[in-house]
Protein backbone atom coordinates (compact mmCIF):
# COMPACT_ATOMS: atom_id res chain seq x y z
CA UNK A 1 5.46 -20.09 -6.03
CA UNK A 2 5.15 -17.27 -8.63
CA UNK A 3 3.23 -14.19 -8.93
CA UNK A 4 0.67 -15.54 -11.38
CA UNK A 5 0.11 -18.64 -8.85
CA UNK A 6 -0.58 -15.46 -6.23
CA UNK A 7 -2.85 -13.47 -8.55
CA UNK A 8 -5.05 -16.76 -9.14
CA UNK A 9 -5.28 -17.41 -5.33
CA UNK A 10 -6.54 -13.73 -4.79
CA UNK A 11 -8.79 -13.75 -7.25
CA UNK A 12 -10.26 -16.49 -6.35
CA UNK A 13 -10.23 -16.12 -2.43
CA UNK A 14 -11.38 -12.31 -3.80
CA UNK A 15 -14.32 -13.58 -5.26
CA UNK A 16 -15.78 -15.15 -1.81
CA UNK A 17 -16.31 -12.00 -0.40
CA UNK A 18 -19.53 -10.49 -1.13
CA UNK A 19 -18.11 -7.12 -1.50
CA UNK A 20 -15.75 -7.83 -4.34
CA UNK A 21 -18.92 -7.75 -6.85
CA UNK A 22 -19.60 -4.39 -6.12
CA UNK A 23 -17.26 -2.90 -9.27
CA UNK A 24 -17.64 0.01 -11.07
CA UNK A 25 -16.37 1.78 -14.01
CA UNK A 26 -14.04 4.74 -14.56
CA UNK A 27 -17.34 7.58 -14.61
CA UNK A 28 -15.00 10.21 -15.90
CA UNK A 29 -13.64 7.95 -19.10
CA UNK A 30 -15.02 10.60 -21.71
CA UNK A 31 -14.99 13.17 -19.92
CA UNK A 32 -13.84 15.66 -17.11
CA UNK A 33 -15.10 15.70 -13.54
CA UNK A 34 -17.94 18.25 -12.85
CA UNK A 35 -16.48 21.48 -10.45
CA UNK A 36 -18.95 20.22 -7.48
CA UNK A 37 -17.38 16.35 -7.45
CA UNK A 38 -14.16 17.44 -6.17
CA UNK A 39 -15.97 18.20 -2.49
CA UNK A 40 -18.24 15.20 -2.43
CA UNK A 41 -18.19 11.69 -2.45
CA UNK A 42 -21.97 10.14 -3.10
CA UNK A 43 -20.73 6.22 -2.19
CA UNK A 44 -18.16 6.49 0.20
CA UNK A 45 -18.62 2.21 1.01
CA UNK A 46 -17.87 1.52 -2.33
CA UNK A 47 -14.43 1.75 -1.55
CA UNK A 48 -14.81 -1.32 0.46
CA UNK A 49 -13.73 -3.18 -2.24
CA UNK A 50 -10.85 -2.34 -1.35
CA UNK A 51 -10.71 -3.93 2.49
CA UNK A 52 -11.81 -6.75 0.75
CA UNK A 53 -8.72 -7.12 -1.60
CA UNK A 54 -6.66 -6.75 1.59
CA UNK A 55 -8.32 -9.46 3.36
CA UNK A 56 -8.05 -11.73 0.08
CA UNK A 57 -4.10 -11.26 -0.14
CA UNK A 58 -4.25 -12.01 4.26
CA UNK A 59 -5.78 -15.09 3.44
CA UNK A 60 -3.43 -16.55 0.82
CA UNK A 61 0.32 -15.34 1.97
CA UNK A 62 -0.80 -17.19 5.48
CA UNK A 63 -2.57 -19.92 4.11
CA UNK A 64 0.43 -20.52 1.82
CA UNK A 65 2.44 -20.36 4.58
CA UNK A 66 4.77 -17.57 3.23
CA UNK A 67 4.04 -15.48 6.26
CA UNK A 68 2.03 -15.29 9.73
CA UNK A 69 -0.64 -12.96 10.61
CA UNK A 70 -0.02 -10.78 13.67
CA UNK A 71 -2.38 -8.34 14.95
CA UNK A 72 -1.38 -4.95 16.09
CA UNK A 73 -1.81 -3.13 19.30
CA UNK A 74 -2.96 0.32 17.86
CA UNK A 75 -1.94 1.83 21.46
CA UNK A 76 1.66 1.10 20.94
CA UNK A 77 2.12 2.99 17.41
CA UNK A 78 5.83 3.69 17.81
CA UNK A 79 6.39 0.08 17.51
CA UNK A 80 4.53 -0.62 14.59
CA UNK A 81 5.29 2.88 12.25
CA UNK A 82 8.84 4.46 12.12
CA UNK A 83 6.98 8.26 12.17
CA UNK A 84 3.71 7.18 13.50
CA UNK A 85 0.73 6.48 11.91
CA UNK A 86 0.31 6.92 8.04
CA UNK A 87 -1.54 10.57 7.61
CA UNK A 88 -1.49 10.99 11.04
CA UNK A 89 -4.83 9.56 11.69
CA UNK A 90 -4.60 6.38 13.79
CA UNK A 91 -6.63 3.24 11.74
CA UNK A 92 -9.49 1.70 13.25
CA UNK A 93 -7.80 -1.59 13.34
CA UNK A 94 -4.51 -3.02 11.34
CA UNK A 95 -2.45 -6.09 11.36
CA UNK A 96 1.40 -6.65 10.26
CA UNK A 97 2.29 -10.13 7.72
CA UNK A 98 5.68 -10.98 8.70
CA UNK A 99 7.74 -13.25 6.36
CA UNK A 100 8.72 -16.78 7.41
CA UNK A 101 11.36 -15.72 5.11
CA UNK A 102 14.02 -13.80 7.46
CA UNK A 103 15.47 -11.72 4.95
CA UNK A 104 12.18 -10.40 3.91
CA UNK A 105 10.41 -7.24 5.01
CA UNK A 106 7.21 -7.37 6.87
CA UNK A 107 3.76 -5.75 5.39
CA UNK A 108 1.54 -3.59 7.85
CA UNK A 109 -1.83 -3.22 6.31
CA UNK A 110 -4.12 -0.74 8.52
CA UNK A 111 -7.46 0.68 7.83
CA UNK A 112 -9.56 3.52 8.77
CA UNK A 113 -12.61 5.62 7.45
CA UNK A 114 -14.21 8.38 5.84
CA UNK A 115 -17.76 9.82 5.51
CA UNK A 116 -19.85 7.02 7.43
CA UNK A 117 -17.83 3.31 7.06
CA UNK A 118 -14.71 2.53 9.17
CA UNK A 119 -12.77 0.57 6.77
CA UNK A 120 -12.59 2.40 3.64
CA UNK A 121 -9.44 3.30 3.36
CA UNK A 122 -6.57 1.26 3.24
CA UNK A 123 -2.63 1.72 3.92
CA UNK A 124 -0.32 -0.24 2.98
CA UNK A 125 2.95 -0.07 5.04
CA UNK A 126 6.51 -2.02 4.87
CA UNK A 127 9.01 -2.83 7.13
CA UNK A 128 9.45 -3.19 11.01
CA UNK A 129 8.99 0.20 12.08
CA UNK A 130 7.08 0.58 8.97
CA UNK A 131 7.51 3.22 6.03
CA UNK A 132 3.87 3.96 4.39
CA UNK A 133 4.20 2.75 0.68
CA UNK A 134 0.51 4.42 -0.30
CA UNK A 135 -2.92 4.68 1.28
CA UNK A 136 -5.72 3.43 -1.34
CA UNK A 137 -8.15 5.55 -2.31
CA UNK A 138 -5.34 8.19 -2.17
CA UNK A 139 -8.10 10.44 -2.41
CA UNK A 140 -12.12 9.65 -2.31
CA UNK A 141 -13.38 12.46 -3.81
CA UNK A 142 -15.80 11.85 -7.11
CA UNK A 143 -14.00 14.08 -9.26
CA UNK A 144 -10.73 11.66 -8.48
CA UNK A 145 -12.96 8.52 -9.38
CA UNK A 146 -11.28 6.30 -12.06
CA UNK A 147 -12.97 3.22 -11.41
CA UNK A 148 -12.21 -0.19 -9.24
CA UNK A 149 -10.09 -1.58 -11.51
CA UNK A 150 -7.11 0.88 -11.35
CA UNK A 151 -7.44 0.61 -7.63
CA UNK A 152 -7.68 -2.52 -7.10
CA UNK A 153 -4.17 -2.88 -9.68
CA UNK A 154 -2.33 -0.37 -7.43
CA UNK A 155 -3.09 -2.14 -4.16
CA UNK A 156 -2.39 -5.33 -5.54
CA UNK A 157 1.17 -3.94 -7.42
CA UNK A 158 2.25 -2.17 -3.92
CA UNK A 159 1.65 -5.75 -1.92
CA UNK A 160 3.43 -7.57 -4.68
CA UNK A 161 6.42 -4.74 -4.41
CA UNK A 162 7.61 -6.10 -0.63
CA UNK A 163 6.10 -9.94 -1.44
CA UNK A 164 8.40 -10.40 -4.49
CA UNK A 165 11.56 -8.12 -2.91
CA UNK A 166 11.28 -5.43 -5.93
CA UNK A 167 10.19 -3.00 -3.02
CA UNK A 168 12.93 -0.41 -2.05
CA UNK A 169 12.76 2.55 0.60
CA UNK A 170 15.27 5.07 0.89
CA UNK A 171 15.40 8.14 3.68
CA UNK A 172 18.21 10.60 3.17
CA UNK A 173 18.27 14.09 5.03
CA UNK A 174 16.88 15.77 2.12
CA UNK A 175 14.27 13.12 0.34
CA UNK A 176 12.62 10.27 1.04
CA UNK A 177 11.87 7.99 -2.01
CA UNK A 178 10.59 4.31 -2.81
CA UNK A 179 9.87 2.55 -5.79
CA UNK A 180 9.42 -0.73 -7.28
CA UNK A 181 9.28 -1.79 -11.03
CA UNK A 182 5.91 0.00 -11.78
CA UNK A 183 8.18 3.17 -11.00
CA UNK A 184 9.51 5.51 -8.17
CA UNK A 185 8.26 8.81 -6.00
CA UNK A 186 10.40 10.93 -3.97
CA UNK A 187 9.36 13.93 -1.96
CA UNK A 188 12.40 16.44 -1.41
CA UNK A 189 12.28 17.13 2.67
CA UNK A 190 13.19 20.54 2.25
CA UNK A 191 10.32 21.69 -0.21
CA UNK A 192 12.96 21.92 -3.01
CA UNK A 193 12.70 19.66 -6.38
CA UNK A 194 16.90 20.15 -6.99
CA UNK A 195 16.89 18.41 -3.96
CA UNK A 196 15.58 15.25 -5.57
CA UNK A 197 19.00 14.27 -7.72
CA UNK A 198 19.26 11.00 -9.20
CA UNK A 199 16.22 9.15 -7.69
CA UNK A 200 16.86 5.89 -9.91
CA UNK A 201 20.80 6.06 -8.74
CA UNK A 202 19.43 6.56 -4.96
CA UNK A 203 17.19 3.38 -4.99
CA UNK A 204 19.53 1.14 -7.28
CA UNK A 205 22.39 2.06 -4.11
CA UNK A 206 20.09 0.68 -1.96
CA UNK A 207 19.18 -2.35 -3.18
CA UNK A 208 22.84 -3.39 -3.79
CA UNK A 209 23.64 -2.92 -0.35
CA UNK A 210 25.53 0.30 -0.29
CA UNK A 211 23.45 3.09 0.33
CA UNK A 212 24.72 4.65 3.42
CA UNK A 213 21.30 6.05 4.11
CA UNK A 214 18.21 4.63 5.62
CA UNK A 215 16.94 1.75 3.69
CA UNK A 216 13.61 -0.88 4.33
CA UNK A 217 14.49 -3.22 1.52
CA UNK A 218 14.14 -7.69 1.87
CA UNK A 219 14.08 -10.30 0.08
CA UNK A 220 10.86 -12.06 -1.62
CA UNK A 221 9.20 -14.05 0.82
CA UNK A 222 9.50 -17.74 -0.78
């Protein structure tokens, strides 16, 4: 197993869902977004697409039998997220893929809505409790519109981040921070940027096993 054996799989279990065909371009690729598409959004179910690409990657990390499929009991949050749910707005439904690989991290993937459909939005959570890694479309708003294609990319490089065990998480009292080998983010706790340090230091630490903070970090799942 490799990741370009995983790509083809998705894309081609992708492909079966009628929803993947509805792509679209970056609008704003020559030039800037209009003043009124930053408090609109004219196709909020276009971002289905996205639910779709979850449900493609489901499908072929169980049916490769690199992890199992549990559904989650949304009433019971403070077992599935270590600070509750992701923007603290419970998802409408969300399921965790746990590893057959026991030094590997599970990954939560929960979904919710916004302006009319119930599944367009998607988080994408590691770990058991779970750390949110990114929710996808961070935000829906036309004016942030760059097309499917980044989108889809970013979901698909944050689910290969725990599958291939390049995923790290770090908590520290004054910054939380994760990265993977796309690149890092780290939000300082206490509103201050100083507070940040050496990031790359912080997450190589904790993927050699001697960070003495909290860490959600595993090994790839094959």
């Amino acid at each position: 197993m490799d990741q370009d054996t995983l790509r083809a799989a998705v894309d081609a279990a992708f492909k079966q869902d009628p929803a993947s065909t509805a792509t679209w371009p970056d609008p704003h690729s020559d030039h800037e977004p209009a003043p009124e598409e930053y408090s609109r959004c004219l196709d909020p179910a276009k971002y289905r697409i996205l639910t779709a690409r979850a449900n493609a990657w489901t499908r072929v990390l169980t049916e490769a039998g690199l992890a199992t499929l549990e559904p989650i009991d949304l009433t019971r949050e403070e077992d599935t997220w270590r600070d509750g749910s992701p923007s603290g707005i419970a998802p409408v439904r969300a399921h965790r893929l746990r590893p057959h690989e026991q030094s590997a991290v599970p990954l939560v993937l929960s979904f919710r809505g916004f302006d009319g459909p119930d599944d367009n939005l998607v988080t994408l959570s590691a770990g058991q409790p779970a750390v949110p890694l990114a929710t996808e479309p961070a935000c829906g708003c036309d004016a942030c519109d760059d097309g499917s294609e980044h989108l889809l990319t970013e979901l698909d490089e944050h689910v290969l981040g725990v599958v291939t065990g390049d995923f790290v998480h770090v908590s520290t009292p004054r910054l939380t921070a994760f990265g993977n080998s796309h690149g890092w983010q780290a939000n300082a706790t206490d509103d201050d940027s100083d507070g940040l340090g050496d990031v790359e230091q912080l997450l190589e630490d904790a993927r050699a096993g001697r960070s003495p903070h909290r860490v959600v970090h595993g090994a790839r799942w094959w």
